[in-house]
C-alpha atoms as a PDB file:
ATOM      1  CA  UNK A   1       0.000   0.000   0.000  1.00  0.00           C
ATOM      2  CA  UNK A   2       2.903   2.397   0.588  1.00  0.00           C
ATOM      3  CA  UNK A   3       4.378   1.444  -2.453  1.00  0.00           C
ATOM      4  CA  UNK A   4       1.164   2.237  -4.110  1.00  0.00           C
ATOM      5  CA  UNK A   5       1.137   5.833  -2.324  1.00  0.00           C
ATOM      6  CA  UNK A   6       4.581   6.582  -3.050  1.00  0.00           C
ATOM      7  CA  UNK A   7       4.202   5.850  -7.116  1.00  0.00           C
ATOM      8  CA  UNK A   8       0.763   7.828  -7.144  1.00  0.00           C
ATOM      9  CA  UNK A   9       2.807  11.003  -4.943  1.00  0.00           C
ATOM     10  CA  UNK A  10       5.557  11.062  -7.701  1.00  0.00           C
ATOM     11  CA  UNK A  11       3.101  10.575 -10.762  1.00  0.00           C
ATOM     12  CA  UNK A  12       1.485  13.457  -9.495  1.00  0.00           C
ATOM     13  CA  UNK A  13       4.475  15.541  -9.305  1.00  0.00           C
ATOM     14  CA  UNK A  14       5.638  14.748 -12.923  1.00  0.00           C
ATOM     15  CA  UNK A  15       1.878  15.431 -14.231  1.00  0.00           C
ATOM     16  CA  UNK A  16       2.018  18.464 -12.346  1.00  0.00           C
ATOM     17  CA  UNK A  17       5.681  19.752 -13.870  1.00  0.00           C
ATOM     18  CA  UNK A  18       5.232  18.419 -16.700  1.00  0.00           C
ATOM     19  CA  UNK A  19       1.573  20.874 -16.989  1.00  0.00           C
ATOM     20  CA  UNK A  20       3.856  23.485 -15.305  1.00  0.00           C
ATOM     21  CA  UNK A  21       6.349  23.243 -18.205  1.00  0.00           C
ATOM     22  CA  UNK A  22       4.064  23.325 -20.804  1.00  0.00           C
ATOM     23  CA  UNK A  23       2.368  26.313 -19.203  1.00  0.00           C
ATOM     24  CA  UNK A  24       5.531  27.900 -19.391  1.00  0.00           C
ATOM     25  CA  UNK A  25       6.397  26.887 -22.856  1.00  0.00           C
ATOM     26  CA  UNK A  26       2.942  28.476 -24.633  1.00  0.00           C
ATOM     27  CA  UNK A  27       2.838  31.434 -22.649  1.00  0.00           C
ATOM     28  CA  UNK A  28       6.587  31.959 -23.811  1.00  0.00           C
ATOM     29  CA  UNK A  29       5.524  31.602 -27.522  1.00  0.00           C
ATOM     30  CA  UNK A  30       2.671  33.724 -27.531  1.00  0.00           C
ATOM     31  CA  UNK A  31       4.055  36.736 -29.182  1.00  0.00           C
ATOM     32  CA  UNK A  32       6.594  35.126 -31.278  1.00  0.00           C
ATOM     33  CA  UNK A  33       8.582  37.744 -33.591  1.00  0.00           C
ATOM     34  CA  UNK A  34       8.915  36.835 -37.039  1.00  0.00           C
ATOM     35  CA  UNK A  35      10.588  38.519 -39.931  1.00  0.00           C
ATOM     36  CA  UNK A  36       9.229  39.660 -43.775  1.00  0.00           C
ATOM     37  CA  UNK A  37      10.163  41.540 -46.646  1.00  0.00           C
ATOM     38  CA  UNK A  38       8.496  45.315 -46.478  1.00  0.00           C
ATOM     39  CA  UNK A  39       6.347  45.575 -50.022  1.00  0.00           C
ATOM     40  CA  UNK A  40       7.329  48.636 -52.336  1.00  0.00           C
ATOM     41  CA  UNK A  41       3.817  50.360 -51.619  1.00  0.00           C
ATOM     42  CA  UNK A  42       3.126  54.025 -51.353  1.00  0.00           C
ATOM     43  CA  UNK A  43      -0.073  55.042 -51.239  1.00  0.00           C
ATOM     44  CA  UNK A  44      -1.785  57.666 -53.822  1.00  0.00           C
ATOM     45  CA  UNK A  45      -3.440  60.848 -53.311  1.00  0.00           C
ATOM     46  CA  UNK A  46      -4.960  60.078 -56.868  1.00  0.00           C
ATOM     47  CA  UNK A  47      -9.113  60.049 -56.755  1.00  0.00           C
ATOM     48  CA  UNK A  48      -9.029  57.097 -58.914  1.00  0.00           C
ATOM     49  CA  UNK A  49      -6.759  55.209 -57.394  1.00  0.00           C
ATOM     50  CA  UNK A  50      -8.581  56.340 -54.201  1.00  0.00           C
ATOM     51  CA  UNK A  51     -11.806  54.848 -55.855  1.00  0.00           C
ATOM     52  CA  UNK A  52     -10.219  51.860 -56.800  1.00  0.00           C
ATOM     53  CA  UNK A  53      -9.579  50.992 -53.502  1.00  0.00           C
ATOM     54  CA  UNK A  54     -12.724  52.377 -51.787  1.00  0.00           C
ATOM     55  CA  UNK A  55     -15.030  49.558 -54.573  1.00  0.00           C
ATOM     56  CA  UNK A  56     -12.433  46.662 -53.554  1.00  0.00           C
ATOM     57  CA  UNK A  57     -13.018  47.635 -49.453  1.00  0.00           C
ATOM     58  CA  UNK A  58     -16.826  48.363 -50.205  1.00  0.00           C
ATOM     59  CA  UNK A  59     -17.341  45.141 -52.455  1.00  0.00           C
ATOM     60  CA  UNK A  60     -14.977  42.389 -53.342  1.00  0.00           C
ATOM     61  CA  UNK A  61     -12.926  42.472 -50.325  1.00  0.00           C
ATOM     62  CA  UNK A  62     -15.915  43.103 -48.107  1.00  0.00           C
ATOM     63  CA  UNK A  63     -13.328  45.013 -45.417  1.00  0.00           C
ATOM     64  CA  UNK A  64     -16.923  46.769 -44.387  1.00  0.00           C
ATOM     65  CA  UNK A  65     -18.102  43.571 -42.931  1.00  0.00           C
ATOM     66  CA  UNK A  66     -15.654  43.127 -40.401  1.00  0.00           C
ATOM     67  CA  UNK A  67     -13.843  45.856 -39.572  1.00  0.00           C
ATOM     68  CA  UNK A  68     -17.532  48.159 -39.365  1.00  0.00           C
ATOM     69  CA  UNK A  69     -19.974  47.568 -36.604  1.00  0.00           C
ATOM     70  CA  UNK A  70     -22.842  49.681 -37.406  1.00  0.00           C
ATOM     71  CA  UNK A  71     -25.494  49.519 -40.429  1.00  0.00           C
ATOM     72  CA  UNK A  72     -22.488  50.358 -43.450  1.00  0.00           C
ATOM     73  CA  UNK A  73     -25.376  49.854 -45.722  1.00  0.00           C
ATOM     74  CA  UNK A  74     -27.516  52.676 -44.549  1.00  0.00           C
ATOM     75  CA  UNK A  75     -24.543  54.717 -44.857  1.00  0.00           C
ATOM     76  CA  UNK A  76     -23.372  53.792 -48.568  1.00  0.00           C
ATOM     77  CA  UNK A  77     -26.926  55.243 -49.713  1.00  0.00           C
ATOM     78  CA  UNK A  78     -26.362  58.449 -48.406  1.00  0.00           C
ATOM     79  CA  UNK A  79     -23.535  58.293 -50.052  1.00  0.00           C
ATOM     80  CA  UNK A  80     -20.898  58.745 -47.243  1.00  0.00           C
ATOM     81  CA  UNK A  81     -17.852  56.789 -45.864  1.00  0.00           C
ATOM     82  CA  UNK A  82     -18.205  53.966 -43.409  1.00  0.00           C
ATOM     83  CA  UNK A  83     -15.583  53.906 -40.861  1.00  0.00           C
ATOM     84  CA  UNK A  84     -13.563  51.136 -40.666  1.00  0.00           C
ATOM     85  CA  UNK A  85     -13.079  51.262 -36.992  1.00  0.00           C
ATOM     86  CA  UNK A  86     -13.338  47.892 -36.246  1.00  0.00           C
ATOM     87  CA  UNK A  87     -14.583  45.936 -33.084  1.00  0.00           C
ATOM     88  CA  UNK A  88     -16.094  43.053 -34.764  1.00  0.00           C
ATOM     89  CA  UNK A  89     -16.342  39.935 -32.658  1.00  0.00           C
ATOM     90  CA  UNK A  90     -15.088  36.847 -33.995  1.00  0.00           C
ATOM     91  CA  UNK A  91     -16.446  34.516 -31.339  1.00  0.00           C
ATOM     92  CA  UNK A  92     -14.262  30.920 -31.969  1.00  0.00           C
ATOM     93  CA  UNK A  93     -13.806  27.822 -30.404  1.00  0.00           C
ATOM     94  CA  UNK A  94     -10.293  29.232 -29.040  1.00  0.00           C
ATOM     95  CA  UNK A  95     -11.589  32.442 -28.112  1.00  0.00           C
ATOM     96  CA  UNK A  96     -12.458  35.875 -28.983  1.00  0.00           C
ATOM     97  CA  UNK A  97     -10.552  37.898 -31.857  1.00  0.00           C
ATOM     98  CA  UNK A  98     -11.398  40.984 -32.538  1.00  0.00           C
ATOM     99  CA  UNK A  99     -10.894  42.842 -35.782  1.00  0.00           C
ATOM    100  CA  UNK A 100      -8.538  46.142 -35.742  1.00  0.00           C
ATOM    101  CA  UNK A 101      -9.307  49.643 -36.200  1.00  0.00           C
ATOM    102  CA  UNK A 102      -7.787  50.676 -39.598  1.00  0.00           C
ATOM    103  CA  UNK A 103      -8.728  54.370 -39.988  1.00  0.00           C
ATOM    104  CA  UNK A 104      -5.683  56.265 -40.050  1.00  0.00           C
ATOM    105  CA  UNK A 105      -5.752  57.317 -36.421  1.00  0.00           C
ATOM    106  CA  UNK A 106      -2.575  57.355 -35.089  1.00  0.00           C
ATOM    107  CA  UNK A 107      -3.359  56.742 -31.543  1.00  0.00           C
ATOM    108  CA  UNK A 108      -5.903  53.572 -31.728  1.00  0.00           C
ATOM    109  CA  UNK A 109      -5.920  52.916 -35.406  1.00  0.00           C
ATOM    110  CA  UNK A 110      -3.103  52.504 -38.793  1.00  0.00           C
ATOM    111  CA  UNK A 111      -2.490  56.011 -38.805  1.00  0.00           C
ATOM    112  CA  UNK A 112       1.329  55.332 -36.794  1.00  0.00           C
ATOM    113  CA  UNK A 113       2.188  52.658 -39.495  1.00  0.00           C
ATOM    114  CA  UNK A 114       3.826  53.256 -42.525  1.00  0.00           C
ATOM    115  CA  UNK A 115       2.744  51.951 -45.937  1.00  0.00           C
ATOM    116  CA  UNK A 116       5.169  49.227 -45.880  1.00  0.00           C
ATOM    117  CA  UNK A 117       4.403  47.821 -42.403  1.00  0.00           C
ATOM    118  CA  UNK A 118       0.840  48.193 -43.544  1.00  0.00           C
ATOM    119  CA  UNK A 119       1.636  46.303 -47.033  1.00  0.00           C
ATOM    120  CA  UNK A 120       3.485  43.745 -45.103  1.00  0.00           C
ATOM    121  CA  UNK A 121       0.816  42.469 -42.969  1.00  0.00           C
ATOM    122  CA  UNK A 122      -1.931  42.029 -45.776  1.00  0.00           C
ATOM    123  CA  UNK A 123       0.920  40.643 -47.723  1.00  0.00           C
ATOM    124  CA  UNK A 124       2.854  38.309 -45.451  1.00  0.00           C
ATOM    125  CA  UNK A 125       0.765  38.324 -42.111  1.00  0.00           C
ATOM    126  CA  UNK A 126       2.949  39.878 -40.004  1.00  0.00           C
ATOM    127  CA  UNK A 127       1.963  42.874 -37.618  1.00  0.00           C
ATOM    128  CA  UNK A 128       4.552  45.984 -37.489  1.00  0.00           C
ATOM    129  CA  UNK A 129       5.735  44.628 -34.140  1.00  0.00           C
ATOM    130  CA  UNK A 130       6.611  41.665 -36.123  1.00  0.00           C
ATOM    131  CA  UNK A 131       3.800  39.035 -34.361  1.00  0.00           C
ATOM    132  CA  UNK A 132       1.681  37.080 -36.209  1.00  0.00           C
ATOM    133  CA  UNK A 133      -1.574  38.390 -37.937  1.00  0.00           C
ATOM    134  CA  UNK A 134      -4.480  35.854 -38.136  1.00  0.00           C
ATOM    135  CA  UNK A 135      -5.003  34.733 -41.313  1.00  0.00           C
ATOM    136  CA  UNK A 136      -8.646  36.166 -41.771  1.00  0.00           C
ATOM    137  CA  UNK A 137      -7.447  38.316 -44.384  1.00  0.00           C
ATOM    138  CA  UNK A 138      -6.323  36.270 -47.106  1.00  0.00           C
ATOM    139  CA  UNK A 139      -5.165  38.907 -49.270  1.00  0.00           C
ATOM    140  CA  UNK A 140      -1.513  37.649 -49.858  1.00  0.00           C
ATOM    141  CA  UNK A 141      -1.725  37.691 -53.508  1.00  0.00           C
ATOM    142  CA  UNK A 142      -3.716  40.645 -54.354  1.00  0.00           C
ATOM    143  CA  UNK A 143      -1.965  42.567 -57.076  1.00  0.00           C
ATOM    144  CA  UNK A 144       0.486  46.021 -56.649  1.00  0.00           C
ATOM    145  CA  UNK A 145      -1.891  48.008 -58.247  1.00  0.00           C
ATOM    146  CA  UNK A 146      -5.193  46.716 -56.020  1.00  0.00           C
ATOM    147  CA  UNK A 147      -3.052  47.012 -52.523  1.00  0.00           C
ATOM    148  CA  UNK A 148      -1.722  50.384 -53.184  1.00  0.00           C
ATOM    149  CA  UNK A 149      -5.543  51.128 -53.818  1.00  0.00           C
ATOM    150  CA  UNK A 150      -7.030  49.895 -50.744  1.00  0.00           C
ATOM    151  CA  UNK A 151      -4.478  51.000 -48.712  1.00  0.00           C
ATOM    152  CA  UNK A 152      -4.443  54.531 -50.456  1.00  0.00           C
ATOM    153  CA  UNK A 153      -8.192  54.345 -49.143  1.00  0.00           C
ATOM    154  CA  UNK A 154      -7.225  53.453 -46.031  1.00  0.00           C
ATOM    155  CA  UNK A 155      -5.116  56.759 -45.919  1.00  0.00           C
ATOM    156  CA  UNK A 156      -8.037  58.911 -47.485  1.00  0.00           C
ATOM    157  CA  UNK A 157     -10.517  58.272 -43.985  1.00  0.00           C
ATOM    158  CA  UNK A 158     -11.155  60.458 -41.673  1.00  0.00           C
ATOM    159  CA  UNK A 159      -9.460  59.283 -38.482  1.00  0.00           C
ATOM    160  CA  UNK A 160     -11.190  57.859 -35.786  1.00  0.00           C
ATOM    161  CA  UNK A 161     -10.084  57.301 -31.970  1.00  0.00           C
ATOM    162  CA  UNK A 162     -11.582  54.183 -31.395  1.00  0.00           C
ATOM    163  CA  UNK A 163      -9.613  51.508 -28.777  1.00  0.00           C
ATOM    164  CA  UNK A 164     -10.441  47.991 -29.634  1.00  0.00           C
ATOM    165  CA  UNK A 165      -9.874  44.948 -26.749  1.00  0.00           C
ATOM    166  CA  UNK A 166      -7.147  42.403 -26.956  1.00  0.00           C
ATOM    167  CA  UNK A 167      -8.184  39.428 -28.766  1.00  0.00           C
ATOM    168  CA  UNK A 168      -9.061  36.873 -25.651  1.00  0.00           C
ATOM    169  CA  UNK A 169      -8.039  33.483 -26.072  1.00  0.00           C
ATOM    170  CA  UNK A 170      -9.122  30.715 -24.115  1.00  0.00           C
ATOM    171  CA  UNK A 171      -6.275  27.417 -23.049  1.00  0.00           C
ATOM    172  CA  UNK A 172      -7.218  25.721 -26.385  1.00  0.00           C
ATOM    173  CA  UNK A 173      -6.538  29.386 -27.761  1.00  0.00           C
ATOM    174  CA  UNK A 174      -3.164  29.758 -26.735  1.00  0.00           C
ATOM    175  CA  UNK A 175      -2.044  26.798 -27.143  1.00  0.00           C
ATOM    176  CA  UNK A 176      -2.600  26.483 -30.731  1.00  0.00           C
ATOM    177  CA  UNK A 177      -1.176  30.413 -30.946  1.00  0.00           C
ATOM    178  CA  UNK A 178       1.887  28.651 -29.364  1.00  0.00           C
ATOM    179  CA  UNK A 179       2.560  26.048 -31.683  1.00  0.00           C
ATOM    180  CA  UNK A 180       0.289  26.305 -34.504  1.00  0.00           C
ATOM    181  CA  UNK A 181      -0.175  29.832 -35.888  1.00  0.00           C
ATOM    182  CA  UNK A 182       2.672  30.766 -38.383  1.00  0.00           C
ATOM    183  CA  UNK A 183       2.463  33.828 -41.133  1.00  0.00           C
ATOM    184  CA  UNK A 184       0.835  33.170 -44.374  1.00  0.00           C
ATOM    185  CA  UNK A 185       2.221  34.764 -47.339  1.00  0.00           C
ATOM    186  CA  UNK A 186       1.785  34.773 -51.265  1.00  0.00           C
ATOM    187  CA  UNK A 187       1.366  31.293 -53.120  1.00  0.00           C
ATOM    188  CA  UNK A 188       3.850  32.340 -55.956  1.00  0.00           C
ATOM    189  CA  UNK A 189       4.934  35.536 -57.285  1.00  0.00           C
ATOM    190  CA  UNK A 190       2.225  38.394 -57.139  1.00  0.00           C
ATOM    191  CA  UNK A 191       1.658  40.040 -60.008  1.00  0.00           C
ATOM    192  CA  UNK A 192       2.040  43.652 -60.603  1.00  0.00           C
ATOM    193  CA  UNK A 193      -1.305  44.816 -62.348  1.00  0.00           C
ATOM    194  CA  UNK A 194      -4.291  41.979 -63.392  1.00  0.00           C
ATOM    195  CA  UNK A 195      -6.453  42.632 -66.233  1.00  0.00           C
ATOM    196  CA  UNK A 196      -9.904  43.540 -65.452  1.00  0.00           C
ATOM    197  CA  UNK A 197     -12.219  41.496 -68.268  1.00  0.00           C
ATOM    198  CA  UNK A 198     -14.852  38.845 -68.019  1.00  0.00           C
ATOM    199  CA  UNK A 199     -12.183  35.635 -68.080  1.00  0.00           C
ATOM    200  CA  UNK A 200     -12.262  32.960 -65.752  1.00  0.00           C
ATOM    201  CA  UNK A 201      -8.485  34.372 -65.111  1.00  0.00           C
ATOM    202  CA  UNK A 202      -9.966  37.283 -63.662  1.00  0.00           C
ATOM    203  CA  UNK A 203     -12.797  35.816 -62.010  1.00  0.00           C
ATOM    204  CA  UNK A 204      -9.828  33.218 -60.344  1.00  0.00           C
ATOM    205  CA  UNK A 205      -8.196  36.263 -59.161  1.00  0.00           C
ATOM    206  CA  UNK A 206     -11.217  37.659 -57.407  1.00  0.00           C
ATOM    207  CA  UNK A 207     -12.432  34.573 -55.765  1.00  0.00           C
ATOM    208  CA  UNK A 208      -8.917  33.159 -54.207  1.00  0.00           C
ATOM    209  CA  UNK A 209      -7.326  36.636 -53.757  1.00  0.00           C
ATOM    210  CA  UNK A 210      -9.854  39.566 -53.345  1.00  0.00           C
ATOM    211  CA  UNK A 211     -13.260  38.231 -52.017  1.00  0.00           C
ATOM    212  CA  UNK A 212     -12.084  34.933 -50.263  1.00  0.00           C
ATOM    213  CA  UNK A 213     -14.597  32.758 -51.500  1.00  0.00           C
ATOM    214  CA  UNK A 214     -12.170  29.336 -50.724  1.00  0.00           C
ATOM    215  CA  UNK A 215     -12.104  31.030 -47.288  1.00  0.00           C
ATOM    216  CA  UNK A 216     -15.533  29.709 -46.062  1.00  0.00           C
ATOM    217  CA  UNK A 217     -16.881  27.295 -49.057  1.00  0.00           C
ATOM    218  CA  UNK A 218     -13.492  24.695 -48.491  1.00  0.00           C
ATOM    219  CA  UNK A 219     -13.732  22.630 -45.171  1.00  0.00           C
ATOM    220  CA  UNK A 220     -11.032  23.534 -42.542  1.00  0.00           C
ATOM    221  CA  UNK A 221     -10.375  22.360 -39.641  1.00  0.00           C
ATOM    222  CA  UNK A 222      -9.545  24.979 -36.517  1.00  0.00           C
ATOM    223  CA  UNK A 223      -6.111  26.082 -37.524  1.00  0.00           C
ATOM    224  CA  UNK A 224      -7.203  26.853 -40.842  1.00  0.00           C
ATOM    225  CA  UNK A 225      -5.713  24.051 -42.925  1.00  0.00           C
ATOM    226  CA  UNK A 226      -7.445  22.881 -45.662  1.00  0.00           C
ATOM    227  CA  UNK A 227      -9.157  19.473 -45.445  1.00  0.00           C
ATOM    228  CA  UNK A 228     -12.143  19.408 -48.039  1.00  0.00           C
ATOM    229  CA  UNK A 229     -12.414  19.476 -51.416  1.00  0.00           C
ATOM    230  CA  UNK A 230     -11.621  22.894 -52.898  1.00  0.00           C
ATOM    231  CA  UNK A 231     -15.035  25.291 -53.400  1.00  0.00           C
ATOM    232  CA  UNK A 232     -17.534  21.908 -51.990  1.00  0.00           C
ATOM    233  CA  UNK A 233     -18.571  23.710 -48.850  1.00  0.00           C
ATOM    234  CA  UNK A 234     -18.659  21.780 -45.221  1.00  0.00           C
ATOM    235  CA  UNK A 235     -17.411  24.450 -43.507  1.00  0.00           C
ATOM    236  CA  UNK A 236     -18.842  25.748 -40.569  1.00  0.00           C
ATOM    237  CA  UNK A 237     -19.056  29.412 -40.160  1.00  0.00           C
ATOM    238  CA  UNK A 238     -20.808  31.130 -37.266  1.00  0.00           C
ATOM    239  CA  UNK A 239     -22.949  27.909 -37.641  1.00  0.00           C
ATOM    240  CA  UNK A 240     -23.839  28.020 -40.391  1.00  0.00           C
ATOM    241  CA  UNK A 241     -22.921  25.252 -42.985  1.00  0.00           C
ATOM    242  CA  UNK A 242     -21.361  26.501 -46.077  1.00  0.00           C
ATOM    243  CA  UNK A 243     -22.938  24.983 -49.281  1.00  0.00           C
ATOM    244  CA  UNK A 244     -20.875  23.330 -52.659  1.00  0.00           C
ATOM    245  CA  UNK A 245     -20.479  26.302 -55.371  1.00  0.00           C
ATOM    246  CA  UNK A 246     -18.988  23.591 -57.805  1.00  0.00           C
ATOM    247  CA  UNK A 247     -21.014  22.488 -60.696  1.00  0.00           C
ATOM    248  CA  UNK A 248     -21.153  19.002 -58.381  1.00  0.00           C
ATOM    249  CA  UNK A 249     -25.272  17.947 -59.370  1.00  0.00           C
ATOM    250  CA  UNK A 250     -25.698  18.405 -55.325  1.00  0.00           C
ATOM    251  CA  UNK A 251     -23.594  21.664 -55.812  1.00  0.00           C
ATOM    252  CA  UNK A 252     -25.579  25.301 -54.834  1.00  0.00           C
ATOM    253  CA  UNK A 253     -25.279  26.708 -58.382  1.00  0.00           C
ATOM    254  CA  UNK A 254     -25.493  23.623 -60.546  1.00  0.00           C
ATOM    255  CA  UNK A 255     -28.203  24.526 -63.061  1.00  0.00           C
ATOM    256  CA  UNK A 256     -27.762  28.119 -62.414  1.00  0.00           C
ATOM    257  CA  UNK A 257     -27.289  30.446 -65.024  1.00  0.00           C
ATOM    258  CA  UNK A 258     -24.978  33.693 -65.828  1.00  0.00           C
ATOM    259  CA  UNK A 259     -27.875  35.528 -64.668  1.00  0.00           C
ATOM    260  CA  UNK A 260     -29.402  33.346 -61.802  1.00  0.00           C
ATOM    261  CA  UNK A 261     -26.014  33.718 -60.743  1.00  0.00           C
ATOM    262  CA  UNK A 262     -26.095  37.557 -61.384  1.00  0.00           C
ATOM    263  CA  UNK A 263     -29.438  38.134 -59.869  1.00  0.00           C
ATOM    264  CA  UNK A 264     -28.865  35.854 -56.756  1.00  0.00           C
ATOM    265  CA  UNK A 265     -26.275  38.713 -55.654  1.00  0.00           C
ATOM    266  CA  UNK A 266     -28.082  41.526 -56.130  1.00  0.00           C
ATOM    267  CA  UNK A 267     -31.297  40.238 -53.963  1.00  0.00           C
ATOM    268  CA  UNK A 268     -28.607  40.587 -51.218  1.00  0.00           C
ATOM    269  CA  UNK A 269     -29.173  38.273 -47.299  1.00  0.00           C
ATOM    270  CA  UNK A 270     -32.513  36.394 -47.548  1.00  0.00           C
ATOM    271  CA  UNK A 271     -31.956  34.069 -45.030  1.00  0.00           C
ATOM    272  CA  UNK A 272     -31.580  36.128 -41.444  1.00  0.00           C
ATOM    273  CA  UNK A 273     -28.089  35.217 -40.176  1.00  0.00           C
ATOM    274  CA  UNK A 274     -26.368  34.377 -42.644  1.00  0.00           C
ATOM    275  CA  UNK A 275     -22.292  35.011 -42.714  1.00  0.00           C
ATOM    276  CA  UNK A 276     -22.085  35.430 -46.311  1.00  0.00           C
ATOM    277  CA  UNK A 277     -21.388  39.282 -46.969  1.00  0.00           C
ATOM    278  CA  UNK A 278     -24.253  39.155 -49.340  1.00  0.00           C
ATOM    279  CA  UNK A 279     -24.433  42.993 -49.589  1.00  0.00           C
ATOM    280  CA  UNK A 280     -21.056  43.538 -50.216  1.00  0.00           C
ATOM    281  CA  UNK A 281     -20.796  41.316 -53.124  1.00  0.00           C
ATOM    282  CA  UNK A 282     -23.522  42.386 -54.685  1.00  0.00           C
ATOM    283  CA  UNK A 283     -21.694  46.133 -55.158  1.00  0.00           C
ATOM    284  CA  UNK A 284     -19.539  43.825 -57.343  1.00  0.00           C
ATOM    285  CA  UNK A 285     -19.932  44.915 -61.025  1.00  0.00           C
ATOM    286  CA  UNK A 286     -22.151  42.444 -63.691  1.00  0.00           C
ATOM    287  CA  UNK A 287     -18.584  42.147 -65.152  1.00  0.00           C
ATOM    288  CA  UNK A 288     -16.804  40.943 -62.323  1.00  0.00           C
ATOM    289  CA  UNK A 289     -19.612  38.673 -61.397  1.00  0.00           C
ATOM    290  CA  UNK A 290     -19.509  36.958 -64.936  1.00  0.00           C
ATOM    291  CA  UNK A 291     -15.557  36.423 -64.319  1.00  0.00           C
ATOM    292  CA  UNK A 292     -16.666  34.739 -61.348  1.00  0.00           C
ATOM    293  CA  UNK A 293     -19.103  32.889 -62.443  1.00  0.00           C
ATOM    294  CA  UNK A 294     -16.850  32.087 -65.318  1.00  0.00           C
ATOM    295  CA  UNK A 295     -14.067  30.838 -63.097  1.00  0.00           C
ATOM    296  CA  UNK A 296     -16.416  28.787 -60.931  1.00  0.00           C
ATOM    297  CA  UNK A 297     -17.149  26.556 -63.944  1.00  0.00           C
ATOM    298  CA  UNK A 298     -13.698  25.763 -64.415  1.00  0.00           C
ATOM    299  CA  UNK A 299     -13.178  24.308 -60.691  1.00  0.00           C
ATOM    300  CA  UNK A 300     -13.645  20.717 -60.403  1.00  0.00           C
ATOM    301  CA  UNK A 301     -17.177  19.386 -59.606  1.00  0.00           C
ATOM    302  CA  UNK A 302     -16.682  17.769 -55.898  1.00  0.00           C
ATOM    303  CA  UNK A 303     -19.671  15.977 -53.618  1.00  0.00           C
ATOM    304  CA  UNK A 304     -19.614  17.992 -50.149  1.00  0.00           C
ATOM    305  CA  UNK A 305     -17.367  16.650 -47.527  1.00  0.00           C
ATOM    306  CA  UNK A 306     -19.065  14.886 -44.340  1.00  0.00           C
ATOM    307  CA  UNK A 307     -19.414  17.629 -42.175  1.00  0.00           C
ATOM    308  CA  UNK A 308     -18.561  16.991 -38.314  1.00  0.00           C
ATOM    309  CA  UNK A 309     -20.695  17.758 -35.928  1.00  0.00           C
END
């Protein structure tokens, strides 16, 4: 029996160092520093590559729907700014992010960064500071041409004072910060300028690098990695399951045509809810919702993935 006490006494005491050491080891990671290449970005007082960038934050990028708050549509029909101020709750199974506040306020918002450290973290997901940036954002291969225009937009707000918490993760949280979370960066080289057309090159462009479509309609699992077929839906976002935009016969827009496909986005959210930034896409042009439409007939049919419960 005293053997029996003595091995349970000394299991404990390696469980409990070995929880102890571990402790110590994630919170030690948790703001790892990590290094990237600055991109050669300067933002542009020009109005048009202003209102380049103001369409791509407004539409295609959909930067309204997470880093606004309030009713952004109400405020598009008077025809005034919405102010990217952030606050937005991401509410996750590892905790609470929260997104940033990117007028150019230089107190609580971008306005102390420079272009570069502003380029490098949509680019190569890595803050100023040089900690990791969540990969929400998955604008890594957006072209020269569109990043100088959003950020150029960026630069054109009116600056807002507006403090947003610390994102709040929970054990799970900070554990997979520790060992899991790494920067995301381009895929291959980024081009300099894309063609704007009607081409299923273009549309490509718009759903992997501007509007994030693979983002929510590919399964992932909670770091982020991809383990469904590309486009087939499964995922799970905000709880609500994303459905198959390949031409699969169980797919969403199998017998749809150009304009069912057209006309779907301009009817904006119909079910209460939903996560999909309905209203933002739909202030995409006909043209670049034919490229996309275009594109999505090129990916390759898939059955949805069994989704876990």
């Amino acid at each position: 029996m005293k053997r029996l006490k003595k091995i349970a006494k000394w299991t404990g005491i390696v469980l409990l160092l070995l929880i102890l050491g571990l402790s110590a080891t994630i919170a030690s990671r948790q703001n790892l520093h990590y290094d990237a290449p600055y991109p050669d970005i300067h933002a542009s007082s020009d109005s048009a590559v202003i209102a380049r960038g103001r369409h791509l934050a407004y539409s295609g990028a959909h930067c309204i729907d997470c880093h606004h708050k309030g009713n952004a549509d109400s405020l598009i029909a008077l025809g005034q700014d919405v102010p990217l101020t952030g606050g937005f709750e991401f509410k996750l199974p590892l905790g609470t992010i929260y997104s940033k506040n990117i007028t150019p306020d230089k107190s609580t918002g971008i306005g102390k960064y420079t272009d570069g450290e502003i380029a490098r973290a949509l680019r190569y997901g890595v803050h100023p500071d040089g900690t990791v940036v969540y990969d929400f954002m998955q604008l890594h291969n957006l072209s020269d041409e569109d990043l100088t225009a959003i950020i150029s937009f960026l630069r054109s707000q009116q600056p807002v004072e507006h403090a947003v918490p610390p994102h709040s993760l929970n054990v799970m949280g900070n554990a997979v910060k520790a060992f899991l979370v790494r920067p995301v960066g381009p895929t291959g080289e980024v081009p300099a300028k894309v063609t704007r057309d009607t081409t299923a090159a273009y549309g490509r462009y718009l759903v992997l690098n501007v509007a994030e479509c693979s983002g929510c309609h590919t399964q992932r699992d909670m770091t982020g990695q991809v383990i469904g077929p590309p486009f087939a839906g499964g995922g799970n976002v905000e709880g609500f399951i994303t459905p198959n935009i390949t031409l699969h016969p169980s797919g969403r827009i199998y017998k749809w045509s150009k304009k069912d496909f057209i006309d779907r986005f301009r009817k904006g959210r119909l079910i209460p809810g939903s996560p999909m930034p309905w209203n933002s896409f739909g202030r995409m042009s006909d043209d670049e919702l034919t490229a996309v439409y275009n594109f999505l007939k090129t990916v390759k049919p898939a059955p949805m993935p069994v989704v876990k419960q």
